[in-house]
PDB file of N, CA and C in Angstrom:
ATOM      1  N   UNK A   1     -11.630  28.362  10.741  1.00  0.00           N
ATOM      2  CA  UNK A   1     -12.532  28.331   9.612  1.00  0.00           C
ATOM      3  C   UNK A   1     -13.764  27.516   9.980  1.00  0.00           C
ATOM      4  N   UNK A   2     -14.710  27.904   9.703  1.00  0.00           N
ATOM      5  CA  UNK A   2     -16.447  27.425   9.925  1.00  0.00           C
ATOM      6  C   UNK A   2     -16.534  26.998   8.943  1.00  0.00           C
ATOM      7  N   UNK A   3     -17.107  25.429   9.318  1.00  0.00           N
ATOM      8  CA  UNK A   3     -17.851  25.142   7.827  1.00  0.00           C
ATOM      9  C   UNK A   3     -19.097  24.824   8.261  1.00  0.00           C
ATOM     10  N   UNK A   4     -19.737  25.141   6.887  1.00  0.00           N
ATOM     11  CA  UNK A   4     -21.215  24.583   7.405  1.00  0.00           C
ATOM     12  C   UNK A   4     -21.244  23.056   7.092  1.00  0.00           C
ATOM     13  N   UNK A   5     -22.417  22.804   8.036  1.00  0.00           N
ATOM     14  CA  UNK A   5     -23.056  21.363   7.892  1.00  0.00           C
ATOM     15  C   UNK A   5     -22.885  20.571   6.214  1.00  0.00           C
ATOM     16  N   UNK A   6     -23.416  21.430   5.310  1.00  0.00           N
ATOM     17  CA  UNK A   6     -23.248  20.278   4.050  1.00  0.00           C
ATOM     18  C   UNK A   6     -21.626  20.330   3.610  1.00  0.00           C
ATOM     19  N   UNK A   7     -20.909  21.657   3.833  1.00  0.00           N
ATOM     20  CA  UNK A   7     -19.296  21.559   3.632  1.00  0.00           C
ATOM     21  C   UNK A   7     -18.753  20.562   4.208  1.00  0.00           C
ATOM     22  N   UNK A   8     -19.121  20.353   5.603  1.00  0.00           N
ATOM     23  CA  UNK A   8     -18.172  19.274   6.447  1.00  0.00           C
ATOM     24  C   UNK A   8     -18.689  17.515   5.962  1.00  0.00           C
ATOM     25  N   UNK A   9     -19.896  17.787   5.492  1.00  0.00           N
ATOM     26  CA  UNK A   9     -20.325  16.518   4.574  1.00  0.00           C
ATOM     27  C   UNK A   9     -19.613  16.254   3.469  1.00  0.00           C
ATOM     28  N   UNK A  10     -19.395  17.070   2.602  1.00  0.00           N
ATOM     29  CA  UNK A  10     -18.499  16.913   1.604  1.00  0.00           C
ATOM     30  C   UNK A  10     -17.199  16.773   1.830  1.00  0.00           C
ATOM     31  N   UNK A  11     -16.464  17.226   2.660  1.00  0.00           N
ATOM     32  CA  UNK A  11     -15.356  16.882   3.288  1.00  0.00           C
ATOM     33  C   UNK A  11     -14.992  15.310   3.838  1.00  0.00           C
ATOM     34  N   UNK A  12     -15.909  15.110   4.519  1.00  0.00           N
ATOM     35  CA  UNK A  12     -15.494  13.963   4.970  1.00  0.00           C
ATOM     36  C   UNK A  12     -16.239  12.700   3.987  1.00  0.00           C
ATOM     37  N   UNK A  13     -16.978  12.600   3.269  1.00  0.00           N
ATOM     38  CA  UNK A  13     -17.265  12.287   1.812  1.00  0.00           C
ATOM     39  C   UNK A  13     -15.908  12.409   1.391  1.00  0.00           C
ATOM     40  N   UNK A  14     -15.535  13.094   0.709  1.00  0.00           N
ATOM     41  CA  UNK A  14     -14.107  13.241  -0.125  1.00  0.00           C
ATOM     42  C   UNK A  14     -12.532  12.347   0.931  1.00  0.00           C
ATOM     43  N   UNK A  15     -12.674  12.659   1.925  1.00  0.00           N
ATOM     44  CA  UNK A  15     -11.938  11.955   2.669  1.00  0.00           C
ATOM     45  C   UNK A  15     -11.863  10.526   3.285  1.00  0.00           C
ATOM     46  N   UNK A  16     -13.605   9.978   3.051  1.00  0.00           N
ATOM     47  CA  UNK A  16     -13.823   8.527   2.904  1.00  0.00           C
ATOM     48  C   UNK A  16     -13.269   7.949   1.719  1.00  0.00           C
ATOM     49  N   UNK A  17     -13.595   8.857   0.549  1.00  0.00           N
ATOM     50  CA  UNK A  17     -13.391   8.151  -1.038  1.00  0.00           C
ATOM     51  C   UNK A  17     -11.432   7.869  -0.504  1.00  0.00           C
ATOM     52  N   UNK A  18     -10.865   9.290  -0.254  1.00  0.00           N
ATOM     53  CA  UNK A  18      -9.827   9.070  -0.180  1.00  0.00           C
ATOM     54  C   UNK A  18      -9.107   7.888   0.532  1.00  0.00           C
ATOM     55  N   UNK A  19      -9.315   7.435   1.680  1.00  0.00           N
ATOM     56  CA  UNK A  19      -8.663   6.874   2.261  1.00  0.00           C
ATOM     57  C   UNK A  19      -9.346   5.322   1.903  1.00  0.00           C
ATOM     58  N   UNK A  20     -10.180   4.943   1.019  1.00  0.00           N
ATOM     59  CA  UNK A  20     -10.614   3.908   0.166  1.00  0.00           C
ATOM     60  C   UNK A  20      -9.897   3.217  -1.115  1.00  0.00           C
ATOM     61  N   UNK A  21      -9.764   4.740  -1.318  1.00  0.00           N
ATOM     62  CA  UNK A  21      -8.264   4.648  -2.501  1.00  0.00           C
ATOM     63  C   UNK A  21      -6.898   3.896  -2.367  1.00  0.00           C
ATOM     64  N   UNK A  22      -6.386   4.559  -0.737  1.00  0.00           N
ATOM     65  CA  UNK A  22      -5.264   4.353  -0.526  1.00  0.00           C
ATOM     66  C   UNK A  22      -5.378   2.506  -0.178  1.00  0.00           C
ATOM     67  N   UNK A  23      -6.648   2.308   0.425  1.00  0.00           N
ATOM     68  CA  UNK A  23      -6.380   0.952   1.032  1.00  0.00           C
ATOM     69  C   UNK A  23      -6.690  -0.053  -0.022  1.00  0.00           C
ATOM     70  N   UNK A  24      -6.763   0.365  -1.327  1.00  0.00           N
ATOM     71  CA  UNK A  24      -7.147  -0.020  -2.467  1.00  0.00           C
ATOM     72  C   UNK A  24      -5.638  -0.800  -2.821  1.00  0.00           C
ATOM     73  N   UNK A  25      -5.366   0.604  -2.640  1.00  0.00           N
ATOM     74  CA  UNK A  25      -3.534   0.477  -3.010  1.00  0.00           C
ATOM     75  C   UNK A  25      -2.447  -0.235  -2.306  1.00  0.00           C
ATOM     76  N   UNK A  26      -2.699  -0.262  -1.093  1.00  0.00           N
ATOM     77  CA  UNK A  26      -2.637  -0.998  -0.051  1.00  0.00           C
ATOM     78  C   UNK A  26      -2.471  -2.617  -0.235  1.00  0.00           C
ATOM     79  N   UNK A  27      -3.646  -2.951  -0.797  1.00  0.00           N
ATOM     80  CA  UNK A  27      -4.018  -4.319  -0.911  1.00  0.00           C
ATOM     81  C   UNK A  27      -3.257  -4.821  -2.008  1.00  0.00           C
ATOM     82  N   UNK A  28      -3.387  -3.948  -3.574  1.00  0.00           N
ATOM     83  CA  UNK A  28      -2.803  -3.777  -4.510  1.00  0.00           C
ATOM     84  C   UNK A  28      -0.787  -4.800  -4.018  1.00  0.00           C
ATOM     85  N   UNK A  29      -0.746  -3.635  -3.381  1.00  0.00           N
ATOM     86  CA  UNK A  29       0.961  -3.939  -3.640  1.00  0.00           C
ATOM     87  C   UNK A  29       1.055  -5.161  -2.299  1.00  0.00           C
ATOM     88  N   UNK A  30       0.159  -5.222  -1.348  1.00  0.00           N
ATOM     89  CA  UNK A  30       0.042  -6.728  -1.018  1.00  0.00           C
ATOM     90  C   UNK A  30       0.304  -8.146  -1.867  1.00  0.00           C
ATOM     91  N   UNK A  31      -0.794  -7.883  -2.384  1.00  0.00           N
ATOM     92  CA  UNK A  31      -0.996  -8.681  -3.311  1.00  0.00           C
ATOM     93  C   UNK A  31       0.225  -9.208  -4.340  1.00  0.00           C
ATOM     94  N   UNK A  32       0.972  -7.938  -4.795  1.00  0.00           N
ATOM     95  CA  UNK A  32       1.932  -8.366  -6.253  1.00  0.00           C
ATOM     96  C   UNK A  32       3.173  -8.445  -4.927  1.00  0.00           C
ATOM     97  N   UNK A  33       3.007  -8.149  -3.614  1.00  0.00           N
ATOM     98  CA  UNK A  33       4.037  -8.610  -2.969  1.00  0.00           C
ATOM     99  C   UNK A  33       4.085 -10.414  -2.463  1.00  0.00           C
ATOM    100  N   UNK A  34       2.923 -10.637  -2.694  1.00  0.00           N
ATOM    101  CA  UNK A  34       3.001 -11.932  -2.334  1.00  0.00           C
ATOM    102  C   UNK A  34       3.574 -12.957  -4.107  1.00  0.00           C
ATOM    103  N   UNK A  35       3.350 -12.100  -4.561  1.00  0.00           N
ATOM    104  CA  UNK A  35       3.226 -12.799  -5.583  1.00  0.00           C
ATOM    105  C   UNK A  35       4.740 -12.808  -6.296  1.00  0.00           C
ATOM    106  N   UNK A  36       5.258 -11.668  -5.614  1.00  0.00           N
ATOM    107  CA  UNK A  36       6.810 -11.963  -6.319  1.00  0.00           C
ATOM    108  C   UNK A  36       7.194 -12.675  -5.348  1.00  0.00           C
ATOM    109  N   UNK A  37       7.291 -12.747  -3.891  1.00  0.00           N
ATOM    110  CA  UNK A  37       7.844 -13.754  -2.935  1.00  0.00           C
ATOM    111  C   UNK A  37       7.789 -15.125  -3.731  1.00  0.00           C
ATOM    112  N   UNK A  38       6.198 -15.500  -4.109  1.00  0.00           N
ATOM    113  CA  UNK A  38       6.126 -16.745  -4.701  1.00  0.00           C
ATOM    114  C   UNK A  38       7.276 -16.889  -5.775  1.00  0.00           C
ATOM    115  N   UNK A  39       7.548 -15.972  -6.692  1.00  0.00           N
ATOM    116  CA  UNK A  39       8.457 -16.138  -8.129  1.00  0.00           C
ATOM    117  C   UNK A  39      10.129 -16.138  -7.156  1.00  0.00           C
ATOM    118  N   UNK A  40       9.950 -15.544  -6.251  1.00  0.00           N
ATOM    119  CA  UNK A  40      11.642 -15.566  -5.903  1.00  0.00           C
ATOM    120  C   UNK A  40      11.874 -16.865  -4.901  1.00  0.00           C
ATOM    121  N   UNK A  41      11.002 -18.045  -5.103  1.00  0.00           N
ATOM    122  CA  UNK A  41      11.061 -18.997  -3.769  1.00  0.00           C
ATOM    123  C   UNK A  41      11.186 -20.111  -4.375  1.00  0.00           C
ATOM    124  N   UNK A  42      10.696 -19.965  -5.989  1.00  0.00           N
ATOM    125  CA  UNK A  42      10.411 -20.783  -7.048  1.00  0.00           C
ATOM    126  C   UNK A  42      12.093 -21.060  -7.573  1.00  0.00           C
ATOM    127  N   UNK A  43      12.089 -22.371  -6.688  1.00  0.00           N
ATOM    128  CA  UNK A  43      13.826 -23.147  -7.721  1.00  0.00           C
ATOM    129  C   UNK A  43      13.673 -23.583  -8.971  1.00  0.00           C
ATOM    130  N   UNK A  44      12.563 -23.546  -9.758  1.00  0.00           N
ATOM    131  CA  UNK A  44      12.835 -24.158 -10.461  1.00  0.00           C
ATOM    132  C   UNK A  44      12.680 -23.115 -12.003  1.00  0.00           C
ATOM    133  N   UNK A  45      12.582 -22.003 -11.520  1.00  0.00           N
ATOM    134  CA  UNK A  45      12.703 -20.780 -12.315  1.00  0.00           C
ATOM    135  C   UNK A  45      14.170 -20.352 -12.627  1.00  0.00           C
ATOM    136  N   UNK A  46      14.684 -19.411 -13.611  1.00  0.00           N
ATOM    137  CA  UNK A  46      15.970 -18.723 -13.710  1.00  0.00           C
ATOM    138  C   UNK A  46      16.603 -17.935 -12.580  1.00  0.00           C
ATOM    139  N   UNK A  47      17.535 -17.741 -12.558  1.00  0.00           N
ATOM    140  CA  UNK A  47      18.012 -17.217 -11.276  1.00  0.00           C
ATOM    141  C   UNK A  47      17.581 -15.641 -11.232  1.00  0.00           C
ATOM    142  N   UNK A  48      17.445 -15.242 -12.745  1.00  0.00           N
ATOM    143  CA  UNK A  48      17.469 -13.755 -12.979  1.00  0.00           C
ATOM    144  C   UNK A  48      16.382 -13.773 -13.092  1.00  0.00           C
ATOM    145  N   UNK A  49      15.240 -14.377 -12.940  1.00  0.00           N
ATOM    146  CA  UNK A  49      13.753 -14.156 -12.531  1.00  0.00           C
ATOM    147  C   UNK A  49      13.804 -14.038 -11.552  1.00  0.00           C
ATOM    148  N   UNK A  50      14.313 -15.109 -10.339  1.00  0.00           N
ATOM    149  CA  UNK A  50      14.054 -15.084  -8.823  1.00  0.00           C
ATOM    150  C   UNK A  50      14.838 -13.434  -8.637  1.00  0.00           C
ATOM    151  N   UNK A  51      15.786 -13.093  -8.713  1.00  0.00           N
ATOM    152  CA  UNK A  51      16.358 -11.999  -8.404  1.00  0.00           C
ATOM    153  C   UNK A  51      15.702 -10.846  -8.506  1.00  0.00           C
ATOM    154  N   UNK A  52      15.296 -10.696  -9.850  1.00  0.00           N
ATOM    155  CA  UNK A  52      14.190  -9.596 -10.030  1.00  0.00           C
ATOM    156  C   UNK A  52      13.134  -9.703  -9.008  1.00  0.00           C
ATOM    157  N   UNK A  53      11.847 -10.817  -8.769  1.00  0.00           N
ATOM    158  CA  UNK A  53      11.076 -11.057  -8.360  1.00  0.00           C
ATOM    159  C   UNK A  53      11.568 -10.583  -6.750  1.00  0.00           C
ATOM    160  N   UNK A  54      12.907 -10.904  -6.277  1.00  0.00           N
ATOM    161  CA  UNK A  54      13.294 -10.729  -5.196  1.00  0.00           C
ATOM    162  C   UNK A  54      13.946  -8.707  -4.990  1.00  0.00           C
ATOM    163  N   UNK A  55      13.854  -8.418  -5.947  1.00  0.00           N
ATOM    164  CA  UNK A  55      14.418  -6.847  -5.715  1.00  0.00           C
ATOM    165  C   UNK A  55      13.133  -6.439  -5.328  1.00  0.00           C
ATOM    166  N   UNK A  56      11.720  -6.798  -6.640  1.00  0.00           N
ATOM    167  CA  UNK A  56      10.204  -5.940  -6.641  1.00  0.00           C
ATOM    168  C   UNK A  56       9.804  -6.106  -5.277  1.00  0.00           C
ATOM    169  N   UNK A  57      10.101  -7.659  -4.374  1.00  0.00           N
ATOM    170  CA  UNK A  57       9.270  -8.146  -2.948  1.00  0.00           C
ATOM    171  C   UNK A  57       9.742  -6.799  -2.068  1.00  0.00           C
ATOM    172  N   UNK A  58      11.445  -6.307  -2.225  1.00  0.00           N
ATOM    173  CA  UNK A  58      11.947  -5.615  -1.484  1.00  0.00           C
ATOM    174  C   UNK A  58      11.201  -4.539  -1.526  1.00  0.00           C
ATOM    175  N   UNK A  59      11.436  -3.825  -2.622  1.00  0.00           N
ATOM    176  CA  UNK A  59      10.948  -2.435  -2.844  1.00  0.00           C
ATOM    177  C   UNK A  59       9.491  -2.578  -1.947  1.00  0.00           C
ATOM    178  N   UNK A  60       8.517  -3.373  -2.970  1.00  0.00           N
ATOM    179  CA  UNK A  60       7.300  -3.091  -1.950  1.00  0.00           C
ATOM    180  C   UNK A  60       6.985  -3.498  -0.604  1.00  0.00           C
ATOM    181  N   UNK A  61       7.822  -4.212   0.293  1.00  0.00           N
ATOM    182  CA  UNK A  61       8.088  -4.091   2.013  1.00  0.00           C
ATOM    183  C   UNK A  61       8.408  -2.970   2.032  1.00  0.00           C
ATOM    184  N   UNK A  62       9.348  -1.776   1.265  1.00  0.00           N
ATOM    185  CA  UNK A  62      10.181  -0.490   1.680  1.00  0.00           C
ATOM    186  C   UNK A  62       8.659   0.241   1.717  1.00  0.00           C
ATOM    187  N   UNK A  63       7.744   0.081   0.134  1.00  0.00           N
ATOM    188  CA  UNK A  63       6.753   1.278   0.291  1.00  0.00           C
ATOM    189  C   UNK A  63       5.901   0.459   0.784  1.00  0.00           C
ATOM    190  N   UNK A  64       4.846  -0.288   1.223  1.00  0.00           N
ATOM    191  CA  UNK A  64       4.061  -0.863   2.469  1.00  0.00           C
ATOM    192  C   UNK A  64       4.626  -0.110   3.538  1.00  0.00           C
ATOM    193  N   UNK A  65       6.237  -0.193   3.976  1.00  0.00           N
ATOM    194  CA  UNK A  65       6.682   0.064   5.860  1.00  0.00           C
ATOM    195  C   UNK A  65       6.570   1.375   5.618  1.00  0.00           C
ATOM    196  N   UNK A  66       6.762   2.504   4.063  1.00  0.00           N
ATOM    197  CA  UNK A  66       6.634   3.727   4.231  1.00  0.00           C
ATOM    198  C   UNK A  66       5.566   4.533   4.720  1.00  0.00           C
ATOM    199  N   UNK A  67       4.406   3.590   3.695  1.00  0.00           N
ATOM    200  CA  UNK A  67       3.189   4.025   3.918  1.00  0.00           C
ATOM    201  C   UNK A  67       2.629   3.594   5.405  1.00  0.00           C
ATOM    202  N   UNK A  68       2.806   2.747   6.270  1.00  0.00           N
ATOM    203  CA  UNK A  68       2.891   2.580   7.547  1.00  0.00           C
ATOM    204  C   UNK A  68       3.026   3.300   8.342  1.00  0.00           C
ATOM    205  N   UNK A  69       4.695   3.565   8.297  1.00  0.00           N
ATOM    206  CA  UNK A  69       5.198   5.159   9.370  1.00  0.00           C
ATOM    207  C   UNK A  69       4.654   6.319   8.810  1.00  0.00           C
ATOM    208  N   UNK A  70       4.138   6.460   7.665  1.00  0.00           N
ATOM    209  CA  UNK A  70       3.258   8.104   7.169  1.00  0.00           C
ATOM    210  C   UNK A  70       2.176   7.612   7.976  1.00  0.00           C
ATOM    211  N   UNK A  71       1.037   6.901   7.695  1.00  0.00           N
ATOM    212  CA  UNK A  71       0.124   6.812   8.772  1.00  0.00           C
ATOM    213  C   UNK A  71      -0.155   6.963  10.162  1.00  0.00           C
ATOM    214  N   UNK A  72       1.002   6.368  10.524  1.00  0.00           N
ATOM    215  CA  UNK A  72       1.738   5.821  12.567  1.00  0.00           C
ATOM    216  C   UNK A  72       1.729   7.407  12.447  1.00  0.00           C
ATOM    217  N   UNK A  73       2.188   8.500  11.928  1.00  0.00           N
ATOM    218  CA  UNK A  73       2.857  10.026  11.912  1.00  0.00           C
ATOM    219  C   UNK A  73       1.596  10.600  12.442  1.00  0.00           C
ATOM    220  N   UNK A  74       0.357  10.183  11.491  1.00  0.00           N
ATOM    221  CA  UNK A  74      -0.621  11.089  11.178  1.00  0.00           C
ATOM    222  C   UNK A  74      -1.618  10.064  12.370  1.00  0.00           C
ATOM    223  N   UNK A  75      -1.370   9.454  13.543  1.00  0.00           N
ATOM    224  CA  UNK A  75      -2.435   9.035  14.322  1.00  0.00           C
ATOM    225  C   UNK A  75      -2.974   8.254  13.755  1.00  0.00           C
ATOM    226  N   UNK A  76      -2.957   7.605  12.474  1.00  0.00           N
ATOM    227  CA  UNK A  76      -3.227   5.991  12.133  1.00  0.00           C
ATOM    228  C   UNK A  76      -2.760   5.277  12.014  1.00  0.00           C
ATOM    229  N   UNK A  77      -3.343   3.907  12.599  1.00  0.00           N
ATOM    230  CA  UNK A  77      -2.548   2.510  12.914  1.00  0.00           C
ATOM    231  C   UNK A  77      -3.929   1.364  12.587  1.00  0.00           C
ATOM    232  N   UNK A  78      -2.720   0.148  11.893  1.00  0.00           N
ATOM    233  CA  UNK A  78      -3.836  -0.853  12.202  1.00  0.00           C
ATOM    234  C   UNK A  78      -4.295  -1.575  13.001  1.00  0.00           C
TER     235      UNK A  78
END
């Protein structure tokens, strides 16, 4: 498939926005990952706070390392 010059502009336009998004998201679950570490490290909180706080840290290491190996797949790395 041929694209012309302003198609392949718009393309990769749309594919900048995109991958702006993702690192948006990226940062996003950084962020509330650091932030439950902090709540699950915290002794002086309920146990069933730290626990929770400690399931959410998990989950988002699982989708961070997912979104990782989808990238590593597709020839991107940081």
């Amino acid at each position: 498939m041929n694209l012309t010059p302003i198609d392949e502009a718009v393309f990769n336009a749309q594919e900048l926005a995109a991958g702006i998004a993702a690192m948006a998201l990226v940062q996003d679950l950084i962020k509330k990952g650091f932030e439950a570490s902090a709540v699950s490290e915290n002794l002086s909180l309920d146990i069933l706070e730290r626990k929770k706080a400690m399931k959410d840290h998990k989950h988002i290491n699982m989708l961070l390392n997912f979104i990782a190996q989808t990238r590593a797949s597709i020839g991107i790395s940081a």
